[in-house]
Protein backbone atom coordinates (compact mmCIF):
# COMPACT_ATOMS: atom_id res chain seq x y z
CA UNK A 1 0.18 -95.87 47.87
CA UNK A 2 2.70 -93.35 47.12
CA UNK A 3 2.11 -94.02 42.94
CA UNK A 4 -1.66 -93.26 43.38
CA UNK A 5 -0.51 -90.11 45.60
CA UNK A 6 1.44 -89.00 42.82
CA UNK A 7 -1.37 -89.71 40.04
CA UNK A 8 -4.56 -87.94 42.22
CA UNK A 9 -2.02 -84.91 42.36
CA UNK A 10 -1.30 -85.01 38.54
CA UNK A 11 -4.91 -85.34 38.10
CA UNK A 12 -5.73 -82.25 40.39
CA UNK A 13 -3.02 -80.35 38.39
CA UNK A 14 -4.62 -80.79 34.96
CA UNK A 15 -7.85 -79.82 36.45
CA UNK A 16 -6.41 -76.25 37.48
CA UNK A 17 -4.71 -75.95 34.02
CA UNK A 18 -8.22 -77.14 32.31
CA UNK A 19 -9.94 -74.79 34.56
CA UNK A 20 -7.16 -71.95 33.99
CA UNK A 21 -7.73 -72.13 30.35
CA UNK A 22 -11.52 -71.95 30.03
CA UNK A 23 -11.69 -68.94 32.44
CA UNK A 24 -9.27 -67.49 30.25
CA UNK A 25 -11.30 -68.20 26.97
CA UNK A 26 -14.59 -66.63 28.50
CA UNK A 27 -12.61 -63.69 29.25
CA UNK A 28 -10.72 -63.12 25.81
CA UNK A 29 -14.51 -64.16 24.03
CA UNK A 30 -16.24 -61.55 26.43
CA UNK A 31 -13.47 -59.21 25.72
CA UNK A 32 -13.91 -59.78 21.74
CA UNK A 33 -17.90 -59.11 22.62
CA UNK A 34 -17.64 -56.17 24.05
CA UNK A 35 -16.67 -52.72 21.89
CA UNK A 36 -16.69 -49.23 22.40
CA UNK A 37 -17.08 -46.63 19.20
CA UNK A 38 -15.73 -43.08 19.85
CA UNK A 39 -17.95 -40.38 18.94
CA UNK A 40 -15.87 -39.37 16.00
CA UNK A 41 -15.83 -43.33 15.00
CA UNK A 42 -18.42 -45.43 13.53
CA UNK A 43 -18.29 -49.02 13.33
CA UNK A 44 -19.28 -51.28 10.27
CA UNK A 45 -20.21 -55.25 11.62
CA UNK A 46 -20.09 -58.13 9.22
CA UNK A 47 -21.89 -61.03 10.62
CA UNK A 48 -20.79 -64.09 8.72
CA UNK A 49 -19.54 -61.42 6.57
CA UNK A 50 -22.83 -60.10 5.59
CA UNK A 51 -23.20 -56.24 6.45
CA UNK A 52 -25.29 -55.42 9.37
CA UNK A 53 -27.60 -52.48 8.43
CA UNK A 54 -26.11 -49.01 8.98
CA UNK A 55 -22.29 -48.19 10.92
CA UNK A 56 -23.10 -48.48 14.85
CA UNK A 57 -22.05 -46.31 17.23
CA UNK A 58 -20.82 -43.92 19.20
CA UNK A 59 -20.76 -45.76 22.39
CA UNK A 60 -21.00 -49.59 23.71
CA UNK A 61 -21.50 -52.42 20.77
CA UNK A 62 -21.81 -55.80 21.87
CA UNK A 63 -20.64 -58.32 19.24
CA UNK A 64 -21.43 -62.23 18.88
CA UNK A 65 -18.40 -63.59 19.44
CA UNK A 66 -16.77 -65.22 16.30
CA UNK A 67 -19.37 -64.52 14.19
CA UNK A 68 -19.26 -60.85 14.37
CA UNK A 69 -16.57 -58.53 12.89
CA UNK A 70 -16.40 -54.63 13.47
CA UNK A 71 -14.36 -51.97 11.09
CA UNK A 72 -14.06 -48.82 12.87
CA UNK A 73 -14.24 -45.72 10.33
CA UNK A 74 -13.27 -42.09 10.97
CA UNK A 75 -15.55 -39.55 10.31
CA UNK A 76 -13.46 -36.21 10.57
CA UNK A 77 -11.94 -34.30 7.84
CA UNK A 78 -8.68 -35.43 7.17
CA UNK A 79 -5.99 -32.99 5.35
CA UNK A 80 -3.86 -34.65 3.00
CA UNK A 81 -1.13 -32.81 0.96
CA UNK A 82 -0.58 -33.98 -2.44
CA UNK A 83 2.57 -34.95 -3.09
CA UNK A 84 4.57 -32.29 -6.30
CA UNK A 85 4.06 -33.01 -9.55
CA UNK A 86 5.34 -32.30 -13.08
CA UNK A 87 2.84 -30.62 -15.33
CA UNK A 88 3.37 -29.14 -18.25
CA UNK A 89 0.88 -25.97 -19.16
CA UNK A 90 -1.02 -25.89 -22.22
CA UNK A 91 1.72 -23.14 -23.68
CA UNK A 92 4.68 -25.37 -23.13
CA UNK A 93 5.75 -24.49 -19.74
CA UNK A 94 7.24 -26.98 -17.37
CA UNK A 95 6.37 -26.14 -13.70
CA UNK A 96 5.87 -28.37 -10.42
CA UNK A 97 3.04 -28.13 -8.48
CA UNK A 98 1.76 -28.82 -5.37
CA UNK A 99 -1.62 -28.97 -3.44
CA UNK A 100 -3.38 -29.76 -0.25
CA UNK A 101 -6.80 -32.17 -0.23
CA UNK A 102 -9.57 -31.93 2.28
CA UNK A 103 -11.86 -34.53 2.69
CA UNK A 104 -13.85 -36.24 4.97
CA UNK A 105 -16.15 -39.89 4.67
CA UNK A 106 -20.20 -39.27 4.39
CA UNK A 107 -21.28 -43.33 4.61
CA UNK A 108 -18.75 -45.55 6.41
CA UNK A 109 -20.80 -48.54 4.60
CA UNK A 110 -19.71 -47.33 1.16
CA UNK A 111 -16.01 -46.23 2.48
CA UNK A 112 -15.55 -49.85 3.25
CA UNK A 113 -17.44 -51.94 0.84
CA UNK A 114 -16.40 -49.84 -2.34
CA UNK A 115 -12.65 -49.19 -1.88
CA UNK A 116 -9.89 -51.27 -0.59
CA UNK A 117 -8.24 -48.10 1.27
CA UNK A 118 -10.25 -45.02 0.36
CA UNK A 119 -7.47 -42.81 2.00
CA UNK A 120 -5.14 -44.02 -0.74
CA UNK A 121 -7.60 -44.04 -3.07
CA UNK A 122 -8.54 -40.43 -2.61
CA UNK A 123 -4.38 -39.31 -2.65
CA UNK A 124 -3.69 -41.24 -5.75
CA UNK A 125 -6.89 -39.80 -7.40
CA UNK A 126 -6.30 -36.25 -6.94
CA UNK A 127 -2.67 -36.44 -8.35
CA UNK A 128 -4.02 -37.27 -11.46
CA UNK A 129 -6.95 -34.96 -11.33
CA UNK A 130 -4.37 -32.46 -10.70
CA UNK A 131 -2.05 -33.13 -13.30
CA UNK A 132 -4.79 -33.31 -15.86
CA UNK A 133 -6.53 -30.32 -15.07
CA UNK A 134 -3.07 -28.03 -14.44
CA UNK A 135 -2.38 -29.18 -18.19
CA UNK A 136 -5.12 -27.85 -19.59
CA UNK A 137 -4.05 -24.13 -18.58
CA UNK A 138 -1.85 -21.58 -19.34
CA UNK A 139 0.89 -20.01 -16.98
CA UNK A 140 -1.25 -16.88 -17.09
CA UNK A 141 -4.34 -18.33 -15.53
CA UNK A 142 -2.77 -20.86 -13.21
CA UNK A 143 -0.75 -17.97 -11.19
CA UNK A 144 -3.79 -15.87 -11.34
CA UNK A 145 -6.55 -17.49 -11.16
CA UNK A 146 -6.23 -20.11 -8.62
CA UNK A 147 -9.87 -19.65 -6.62
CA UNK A 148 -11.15 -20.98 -10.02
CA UNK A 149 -8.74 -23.73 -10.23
CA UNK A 150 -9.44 -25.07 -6.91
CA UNK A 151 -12.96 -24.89 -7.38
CA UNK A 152 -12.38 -26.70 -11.13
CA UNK A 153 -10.41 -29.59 -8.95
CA UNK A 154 -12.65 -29.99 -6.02
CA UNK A 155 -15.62 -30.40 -8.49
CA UNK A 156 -14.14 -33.25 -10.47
CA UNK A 157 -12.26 -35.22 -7.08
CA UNK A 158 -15.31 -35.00 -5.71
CA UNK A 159 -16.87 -36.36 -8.73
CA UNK A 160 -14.57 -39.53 -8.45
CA UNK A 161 -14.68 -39.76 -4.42
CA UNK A 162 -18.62 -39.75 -4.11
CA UNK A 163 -18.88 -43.34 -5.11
CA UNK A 164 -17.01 -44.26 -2.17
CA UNK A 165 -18.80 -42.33 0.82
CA UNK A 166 -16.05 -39.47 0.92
CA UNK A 167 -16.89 -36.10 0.60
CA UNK A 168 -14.23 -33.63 -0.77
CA UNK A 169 -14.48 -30.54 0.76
CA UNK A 170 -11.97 -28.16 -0.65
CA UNK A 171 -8.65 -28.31 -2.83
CA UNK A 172 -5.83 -25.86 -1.97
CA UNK A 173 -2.82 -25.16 -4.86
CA UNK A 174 -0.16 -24.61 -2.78
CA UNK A 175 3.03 -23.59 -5.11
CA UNK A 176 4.20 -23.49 -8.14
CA UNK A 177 7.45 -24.05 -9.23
CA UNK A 178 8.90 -22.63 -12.82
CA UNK A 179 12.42 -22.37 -13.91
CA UNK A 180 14.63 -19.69 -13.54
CA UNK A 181 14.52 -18.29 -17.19
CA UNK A 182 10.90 -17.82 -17.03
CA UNK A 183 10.91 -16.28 -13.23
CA UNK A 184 13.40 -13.66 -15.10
CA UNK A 185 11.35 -13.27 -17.73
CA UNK A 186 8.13 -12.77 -15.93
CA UNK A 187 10.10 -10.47 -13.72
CA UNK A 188 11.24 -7.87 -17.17
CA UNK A 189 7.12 -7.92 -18.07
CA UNK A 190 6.56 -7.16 -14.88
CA UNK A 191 8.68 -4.61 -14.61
CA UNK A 192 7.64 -2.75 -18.15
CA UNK A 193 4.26 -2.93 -17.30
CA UNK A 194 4.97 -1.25 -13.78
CA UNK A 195 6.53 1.78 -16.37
CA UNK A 196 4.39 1.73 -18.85
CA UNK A 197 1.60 2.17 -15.80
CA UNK A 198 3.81 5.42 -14.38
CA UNK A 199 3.86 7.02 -17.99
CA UNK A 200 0.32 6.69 -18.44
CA UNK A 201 -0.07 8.07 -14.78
CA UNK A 202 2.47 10.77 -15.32
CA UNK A 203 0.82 12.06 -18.59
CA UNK A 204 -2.53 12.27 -16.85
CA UNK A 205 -1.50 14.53 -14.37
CA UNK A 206 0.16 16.39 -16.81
CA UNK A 207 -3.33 16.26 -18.65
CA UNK A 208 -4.86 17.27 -15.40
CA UNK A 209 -2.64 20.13 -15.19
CA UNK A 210 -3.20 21.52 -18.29
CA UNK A 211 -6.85 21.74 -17.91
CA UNK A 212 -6.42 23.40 -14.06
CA UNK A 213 -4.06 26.12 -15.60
CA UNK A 214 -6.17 26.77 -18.67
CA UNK A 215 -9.06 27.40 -15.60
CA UNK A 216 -6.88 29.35 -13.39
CA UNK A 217 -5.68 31.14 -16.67
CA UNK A 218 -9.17 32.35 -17.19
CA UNK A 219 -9.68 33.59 -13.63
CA UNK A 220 -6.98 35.43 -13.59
CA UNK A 221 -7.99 37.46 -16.60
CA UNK A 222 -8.92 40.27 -14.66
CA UNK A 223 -6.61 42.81 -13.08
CA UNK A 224 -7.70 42.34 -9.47
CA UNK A 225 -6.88 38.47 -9.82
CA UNK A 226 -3.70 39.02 -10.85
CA UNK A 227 -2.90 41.79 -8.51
CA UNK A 228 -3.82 39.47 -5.87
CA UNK A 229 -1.81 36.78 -7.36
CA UNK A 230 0.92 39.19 -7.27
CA UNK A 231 0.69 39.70 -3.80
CA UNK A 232 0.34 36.37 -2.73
CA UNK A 233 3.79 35.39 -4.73
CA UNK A 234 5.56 38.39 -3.16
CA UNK A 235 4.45 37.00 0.19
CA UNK A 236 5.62 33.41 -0.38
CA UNK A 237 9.19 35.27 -1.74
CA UNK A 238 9.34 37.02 1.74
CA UNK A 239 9.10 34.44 3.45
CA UNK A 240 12.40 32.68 1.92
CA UNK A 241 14.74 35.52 3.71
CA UNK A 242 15.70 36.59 0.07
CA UNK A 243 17.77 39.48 -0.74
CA UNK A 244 16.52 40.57 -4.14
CA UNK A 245 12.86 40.65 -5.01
CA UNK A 246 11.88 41.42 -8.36
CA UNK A 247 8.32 42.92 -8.83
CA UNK A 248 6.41 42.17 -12.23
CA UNK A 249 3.94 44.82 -13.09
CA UNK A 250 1.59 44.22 -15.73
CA UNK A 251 1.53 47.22 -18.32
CA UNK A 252 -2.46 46.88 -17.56
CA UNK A 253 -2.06 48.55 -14.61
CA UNK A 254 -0.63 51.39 -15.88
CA UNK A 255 -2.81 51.61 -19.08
CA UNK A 256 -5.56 54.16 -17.58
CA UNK A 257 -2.50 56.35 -16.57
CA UNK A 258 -1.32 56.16 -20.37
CA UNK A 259 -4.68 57.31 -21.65
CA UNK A 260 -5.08 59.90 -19.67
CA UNK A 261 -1.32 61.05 -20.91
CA UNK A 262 -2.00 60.72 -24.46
CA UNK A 263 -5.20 62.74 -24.29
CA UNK A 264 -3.35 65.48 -22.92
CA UNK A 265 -0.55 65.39 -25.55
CA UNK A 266 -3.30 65.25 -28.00
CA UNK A 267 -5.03 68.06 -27.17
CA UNK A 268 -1.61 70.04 -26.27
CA UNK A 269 -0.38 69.24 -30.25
CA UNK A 270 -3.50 70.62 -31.98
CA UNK A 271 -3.97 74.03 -29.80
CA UNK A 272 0.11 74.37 -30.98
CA UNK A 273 -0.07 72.73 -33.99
CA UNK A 274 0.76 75.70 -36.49
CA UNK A 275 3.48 77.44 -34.18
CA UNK A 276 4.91 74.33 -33.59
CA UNK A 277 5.70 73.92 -37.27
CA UNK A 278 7.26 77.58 -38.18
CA UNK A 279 9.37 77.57 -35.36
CA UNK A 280 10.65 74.09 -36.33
CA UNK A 281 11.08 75.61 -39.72
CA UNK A 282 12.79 78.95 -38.56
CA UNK A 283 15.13 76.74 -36.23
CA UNK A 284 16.11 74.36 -39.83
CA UNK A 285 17.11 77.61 -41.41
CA UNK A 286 19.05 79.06 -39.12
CA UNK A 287 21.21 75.75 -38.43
CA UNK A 288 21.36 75.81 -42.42
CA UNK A 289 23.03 79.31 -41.90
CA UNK A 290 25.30 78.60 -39.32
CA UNK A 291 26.56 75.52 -40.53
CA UNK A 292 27.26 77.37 -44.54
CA UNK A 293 29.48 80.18 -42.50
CA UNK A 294 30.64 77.44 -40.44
CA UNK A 295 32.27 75.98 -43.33
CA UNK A 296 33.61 79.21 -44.96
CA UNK A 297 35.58 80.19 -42.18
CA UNK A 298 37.16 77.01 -41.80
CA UNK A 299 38.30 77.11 -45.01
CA UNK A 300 39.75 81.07 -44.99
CA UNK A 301 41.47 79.56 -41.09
CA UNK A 302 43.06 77.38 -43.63
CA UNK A 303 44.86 79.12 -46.20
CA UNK A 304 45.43 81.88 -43.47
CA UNK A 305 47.92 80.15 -42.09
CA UNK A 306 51.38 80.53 -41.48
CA UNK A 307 54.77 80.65 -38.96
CA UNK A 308 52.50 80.87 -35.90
CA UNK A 309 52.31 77.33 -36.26
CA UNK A 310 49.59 75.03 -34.83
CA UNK A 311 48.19 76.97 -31.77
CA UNK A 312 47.04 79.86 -33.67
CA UNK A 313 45.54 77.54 -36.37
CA UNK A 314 44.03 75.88 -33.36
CA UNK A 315 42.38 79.17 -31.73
CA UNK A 316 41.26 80.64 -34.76
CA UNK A 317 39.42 77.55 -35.22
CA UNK A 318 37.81 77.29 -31.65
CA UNK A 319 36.86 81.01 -32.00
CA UNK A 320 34.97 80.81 -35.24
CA UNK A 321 33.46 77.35 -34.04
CA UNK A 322 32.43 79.11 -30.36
CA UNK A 323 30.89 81.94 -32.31
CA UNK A 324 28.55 79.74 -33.70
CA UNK A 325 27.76 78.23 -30.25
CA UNK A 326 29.31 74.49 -31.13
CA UNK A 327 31.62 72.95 -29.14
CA UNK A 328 35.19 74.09 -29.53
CA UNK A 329 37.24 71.18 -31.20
CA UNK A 330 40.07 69.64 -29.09
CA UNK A 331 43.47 70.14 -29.71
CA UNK A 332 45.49 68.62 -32.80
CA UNK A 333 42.22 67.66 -34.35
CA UNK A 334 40.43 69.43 -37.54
C-alpha cells in the first residue's frame, strides 16, 4: 500500500515537471515569434534561409518559430574615424594623416547578403582609398586644397561601398602630420613671402604718393594755393606751443613789388643818364689828384725828419693825410 503511495506520487511529480517544461517551451517559442523593429532598425528574415522580400519593420514582426531568422540593420549615419596613416606625397614627403568617414546603409538586403560586416568593410576600405589617393598629391595641394580632396575620396569610397547598400556621405581630412624640418621650412617661405608681400605693399603706396604729390604739386602752382598752404602750416605750427616759427615767403609774392621798383630805377637812370657819368668822371679825377699829392707829401714828411723823433713824424703825417679828408693813420704805423 505504502509502495504504490510512493509510485502514484512519483508519477504525479513527473507530470508537473512534464507539464513545467512544455509551458515553458510555448513561452520561449512564442517569445522567439514575437519581434519588435525600432524605427531606426529594419529587419532582414531568412526563412529556411531564403530571404523574405524586402527588410520589415518598424514595429511588431511575428516570426515562424524555427524556421524564421531576423537580422536587425541600422539605418542611421554612423561616423567612423579612420585610423592615421603613413603616406608619402607624390614629391617625397612623409606625412601621417588622418580622416573621419560618414556613412550610412541605403538597402539592409544588400548590407547583409553582400558583405560579411559592412562596418568593417567600409573602415578597412577607406584606409586604402585614403592612402592611395593622399599619394597621388603634393604637400602643396593636400594642405590647401582639402574641399577637393574630400570630395576626390568620398567619390571613389562611395564607388566601392555602393555594392553593398551603404551610402557614403562625406569624407573629412582631419590632420596632417609632417616632420619638424619641413614645418621649419614651410615656416621661412612663409615668412619671405609675408615680406616680400609688405615690399610690394610699401612701394605702392610710395607709388601712390608720388602720383598724389605730383597732383597736389600742380594745384598749388598758383600763388593763392600756396599762400593758403602757408597759412594752414603756420596754423598746425601754432598749435604745437613752439617758440620759434620760421615763415617761408615765396619770392613770387614779392615779384609785382620788384617790377614796379625796377621801372622806376629805369626811368630814374635815363632822365640822369649823362650827369650821372661826368660827375662820376669829375669825382675819378679828383681822387686821382688827391691821392698823387697824397703821395708827395709823404715822401718830403720823410726825408724831413729829424731829432723830434717819432711824434712829429707822426703829426706831420696825420695833418697832410686829414687835409686830404682820409682817415688819420694810427700811431707807430706808416
Amino acid at each position: 500500500m505504502g509502495l504504490l503511495l510512493i509510485q502514484a506520487q512519483a508519477i504525479g511529480l513527473g507530470v508537473i515537471v512534464v507539464v513545467f517544461v512544455a509551458v515553458l517551451f510555448v513561452i520561449l517559442l512564442l517569445a522567439s515569434t514575437v519581434r519588435i523593429v525600432k524605427e531606426y532598425e529594419r529587419g532582414v528574415i531568412f526563412r529556411l534561409g531564403r530571404v523574405q522580400g524586402r527588410a520589415k519593420g518598424p514595429g511588431l514582426i511575428l516570426l515562424i518559430p524555427i524556421i524564421d531568422n531576423m537580422v536587425k540593420v541600422q539605418l542611421r549615419t554612423v561616423s567612423m574615424a579612420v585610423p592615421p596613416q603613413e603616406v608619402i606625397t607624390r614629391d617625397n614627403v612623409p606625412a601621417k594623416v588622418d580622416a573621419v568617414l560618414y556613412f550610412r546603409v541605403m538597402d539592409p538586403n544588400r548590407s547583409v547578403l553582400e558583405v560579411e560586416n559592412y562596418i568593417l568593410a567600409t573602415s578597412q576600405i577607406s584606409q586604402t582609398t585614403l592612402r592611395s589617393v593622399l599619394g597621388n598629391k603634393d604637400l602643396d595641394d593636400l594642405l590647401t586644397n582639402r574641399e577637393t580632396i574630400n570630395e576626390e575620396l568620398q567619390v571613389i569610397i562611395d564607388g566601392h561601398t555602393e555594392p553593398w547598400g551603404v551610402k557614403v556621405s562625406a569624407v573629412e581630412v582631419k590632420d596632417v602630420g609632417i616632420p619638424q624640418g619641413m614645418q621649419r621650412s614651410m615656416a621661412g617661405q612663409a615668412e619671405a613671402e609675408r615680406e616680400r608681400r609688405a615690399k610690394i605693399i610699401a612701394a605702392e603706396g610710395e607709388y601712390q604718393a608720388s602720383e598724389r604729390l605730383s597732383q597736389a604739386a600742380d594745384r598749388l602752382e598758383t600763388p593763392t594755393a600756396l599762400q593758403l598752404r602757408l597759412f594752414q602750416t603756420l596754423t598746425e605750427i601754432a598749435s604745437e606751443k613752439n617758440s620759434t616759427i620760421i615763415l617761408p615767403a615765396p619770392i613770387d609774392l614779392f615779384e609785382p613789388y620788384l617790377r614796379a621798383q625796377s621801372g622806376n630805377t629805369s626811368s630814374t637812370h635815363s632822365g640822369n643818364g649823362s650827369s650821372k657819368s661826368s660827375q662820376v668822371r669829375l669825382g675819378e679825377e679828383e681822387e686821382a689828384k688827391a691821392q698823387s699829392s697824397s703821395e708827395q707829401q709823404a715822401a718830403a714828411a720823410m726825408q724831413g725828419l729829424d731829432s723830434e723823433g717819432t711824434e712829429g713824424r707822426t703829426t706831420s703825417l696825420t695833418e697832410g693825410v686829414t687835409e686830404l679828408g682820409e682817415e688819420p693813420p694810427r700811431p707807430g704805423s706808416f
